[in-house]
Protein backbone atom coordinates (compact mmCIF):
# COMPACT_ATOMS: atom_id res chain seq x y z
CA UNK A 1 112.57 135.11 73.54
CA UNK A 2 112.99 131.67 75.92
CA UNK A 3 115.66 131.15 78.43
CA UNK A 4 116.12 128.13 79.83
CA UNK A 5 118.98 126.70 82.07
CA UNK A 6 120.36 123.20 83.16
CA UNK A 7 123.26 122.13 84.30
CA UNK A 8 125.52 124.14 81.36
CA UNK A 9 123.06 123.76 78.75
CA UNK A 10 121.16 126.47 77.60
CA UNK A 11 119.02 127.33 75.07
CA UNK A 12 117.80 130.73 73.36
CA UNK A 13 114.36 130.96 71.62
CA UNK A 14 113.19 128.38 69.70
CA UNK A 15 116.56 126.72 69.11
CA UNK A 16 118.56 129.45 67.69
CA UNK A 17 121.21 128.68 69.98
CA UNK A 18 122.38 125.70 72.11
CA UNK A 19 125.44 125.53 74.17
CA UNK A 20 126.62 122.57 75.95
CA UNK A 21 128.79 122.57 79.16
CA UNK A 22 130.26 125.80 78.35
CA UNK A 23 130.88 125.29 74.68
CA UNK A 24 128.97 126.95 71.86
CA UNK A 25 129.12 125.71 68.38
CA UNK A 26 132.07 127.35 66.79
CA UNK A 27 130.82 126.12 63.19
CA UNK A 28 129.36 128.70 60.73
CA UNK A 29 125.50 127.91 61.22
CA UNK A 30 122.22 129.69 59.99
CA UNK A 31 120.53 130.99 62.97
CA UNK A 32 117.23 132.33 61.81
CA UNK A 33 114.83 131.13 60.29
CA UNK A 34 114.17 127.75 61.71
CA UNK A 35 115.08 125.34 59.46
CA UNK A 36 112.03 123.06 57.91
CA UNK A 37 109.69 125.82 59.98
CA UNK A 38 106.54 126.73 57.63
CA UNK A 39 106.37 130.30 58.92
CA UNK A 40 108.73 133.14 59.44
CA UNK A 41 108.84 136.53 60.79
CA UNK A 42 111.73 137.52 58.45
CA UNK A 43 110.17 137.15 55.62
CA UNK A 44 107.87 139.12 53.63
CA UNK A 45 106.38 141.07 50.30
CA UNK A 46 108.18 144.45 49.11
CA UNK A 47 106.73 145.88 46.25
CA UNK A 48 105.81 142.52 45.30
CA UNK A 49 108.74 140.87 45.54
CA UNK A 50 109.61 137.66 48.15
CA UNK A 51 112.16 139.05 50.52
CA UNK A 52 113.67 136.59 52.91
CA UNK A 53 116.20 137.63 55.76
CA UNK A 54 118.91 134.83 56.86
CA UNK A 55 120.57 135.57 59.96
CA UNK A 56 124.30 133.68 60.81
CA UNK A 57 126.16 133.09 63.62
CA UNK A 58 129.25 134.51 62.10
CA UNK A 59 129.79 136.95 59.55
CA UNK A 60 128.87 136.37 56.01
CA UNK A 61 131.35 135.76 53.04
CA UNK A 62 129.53 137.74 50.84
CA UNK A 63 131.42 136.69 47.80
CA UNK A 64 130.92 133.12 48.53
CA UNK A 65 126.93 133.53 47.68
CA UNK A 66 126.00 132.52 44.29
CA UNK A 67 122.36 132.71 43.54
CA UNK A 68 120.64 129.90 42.05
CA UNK A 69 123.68 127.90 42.63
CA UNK A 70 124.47 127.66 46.67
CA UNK A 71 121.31 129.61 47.30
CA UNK A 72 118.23 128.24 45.98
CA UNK A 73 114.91 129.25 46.01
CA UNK A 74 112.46 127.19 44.72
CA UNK A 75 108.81 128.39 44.55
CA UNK A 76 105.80 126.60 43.22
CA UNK A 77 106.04 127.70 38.91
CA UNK A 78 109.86 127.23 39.31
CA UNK A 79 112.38 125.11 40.91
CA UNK A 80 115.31 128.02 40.89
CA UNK A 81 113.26 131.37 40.98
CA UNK A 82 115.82 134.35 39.98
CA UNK A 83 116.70 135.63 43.07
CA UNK A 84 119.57 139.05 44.39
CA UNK A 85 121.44 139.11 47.47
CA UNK A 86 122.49 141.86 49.68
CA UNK A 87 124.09 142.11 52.79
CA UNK A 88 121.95 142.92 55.82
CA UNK A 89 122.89 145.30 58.47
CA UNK A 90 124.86 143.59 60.55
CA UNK A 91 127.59 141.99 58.29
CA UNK A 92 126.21 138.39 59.77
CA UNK A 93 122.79 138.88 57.84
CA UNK A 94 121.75 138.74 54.11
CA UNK A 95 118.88 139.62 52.52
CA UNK A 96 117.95 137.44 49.74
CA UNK A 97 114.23 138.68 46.74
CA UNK A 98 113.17 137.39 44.35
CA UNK A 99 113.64 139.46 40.77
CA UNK A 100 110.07 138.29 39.80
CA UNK A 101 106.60 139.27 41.52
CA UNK A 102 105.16 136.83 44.30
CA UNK A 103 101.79 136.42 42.47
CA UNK A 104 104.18 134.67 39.21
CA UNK A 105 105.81 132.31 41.10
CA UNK A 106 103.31 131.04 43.46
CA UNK A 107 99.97 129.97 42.72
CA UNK A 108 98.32 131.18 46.03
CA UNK A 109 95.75 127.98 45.56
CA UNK A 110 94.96 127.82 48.44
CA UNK A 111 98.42 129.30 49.96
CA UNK A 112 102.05 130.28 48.11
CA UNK A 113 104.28 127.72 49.21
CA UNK A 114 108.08 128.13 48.09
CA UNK A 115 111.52 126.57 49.73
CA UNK A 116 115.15 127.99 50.71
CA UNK A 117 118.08 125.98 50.44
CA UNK A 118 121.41 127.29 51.37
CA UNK A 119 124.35 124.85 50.27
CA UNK A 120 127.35 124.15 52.25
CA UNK A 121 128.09 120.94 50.49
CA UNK A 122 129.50 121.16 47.53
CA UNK A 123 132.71 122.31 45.00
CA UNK A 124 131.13 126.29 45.75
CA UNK A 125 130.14 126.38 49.51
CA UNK A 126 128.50 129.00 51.51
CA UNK A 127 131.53 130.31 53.46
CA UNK A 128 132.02 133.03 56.82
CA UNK A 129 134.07 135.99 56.58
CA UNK A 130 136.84 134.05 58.32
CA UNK A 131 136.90 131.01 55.47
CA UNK A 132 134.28 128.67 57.86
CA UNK A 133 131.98 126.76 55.49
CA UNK A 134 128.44 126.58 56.47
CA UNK A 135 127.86 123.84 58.92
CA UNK A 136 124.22 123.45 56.83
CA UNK A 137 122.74 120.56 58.85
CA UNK A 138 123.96 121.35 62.18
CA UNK A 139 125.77 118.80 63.42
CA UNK A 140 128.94 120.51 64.31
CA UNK A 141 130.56 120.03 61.31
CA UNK A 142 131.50 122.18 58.25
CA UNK A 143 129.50 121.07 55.00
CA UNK A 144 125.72 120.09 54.94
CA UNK A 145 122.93 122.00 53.73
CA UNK A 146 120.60 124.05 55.18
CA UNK A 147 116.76 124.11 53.88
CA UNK A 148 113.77 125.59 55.31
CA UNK A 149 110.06 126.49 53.74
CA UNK A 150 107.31 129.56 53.92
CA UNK A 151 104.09 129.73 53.16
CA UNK A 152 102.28 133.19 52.02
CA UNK A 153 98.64 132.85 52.77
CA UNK A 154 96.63 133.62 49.85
């Protein structure tokens, strides 16, 4: 992980975190994965099934998640694949597979391409465990949603 300093602004990894003059985002953001990144270390195939890890800055209203609605996952034979969500193991991480193999939603031709969109516009936002709604787009400010896409290499 990247450290770099200037003048009150720093920065860990590849954007995960910025503070500026002292002051670090007190919204409810998604940390990891990158949004719009094509690649991610937390995510991978169990028995088949896509298994994505989202990591917050805050903890996680758990009951605020509703699959398919505020979390979306849209792979390439579906635009709103099934999907369960579980809380991770630190209370500001959720783990989010898909209830239907890999090889039926994606078409591996050449690669399996499929989305994540996490909603924090909306009448049903994605919400911390201290009421926060998820500042989606980063911009400081509650509301805004957050996307980002994988690829599985075929």
């Amino acid at each position: 992980m990247s450290r770099r300093t200037h003048r009150g602004l720093w920065a860990v990894g590849a954007g995960l975190a910025t503070c500026l003059l002292g002051g670090c985002p007190t919204t409810f953001q998604v940390t990891f994965p990158t949004a719009l990144q094509t690649t991610s270390q937390d995510f991978d195939l169990a028995n088949g099934k896509i298994r994505i890890r989202v990591v917050f800055n805050k903890a996680v209203d758990m009951s605020s998640l509703d699959p398919g609605n505020n979390v979306i996952l849209v792979a390439e034979t579906t635009n709103n694949a099934d999907i369960t969500i579980t809380a991770g193991s630190t209370g500001a991480d959720i783990i989010i597979t898909t209830v239907d193999d890999a090889s039926s939603l994606l078409t591996y031709d050449p690669d399996g391409f499929f989305s994540l969109k996490l909603l924090g516009s909306g009448s049903n936002p994605i919400k911390s465990a201290d009421g926060d709604v998820l500042d989606g787009d980063e911009d400081g400010t509650a509301g805004g949603d957050y996307e980002t896409g994988f690829v599985v290499i075929g």
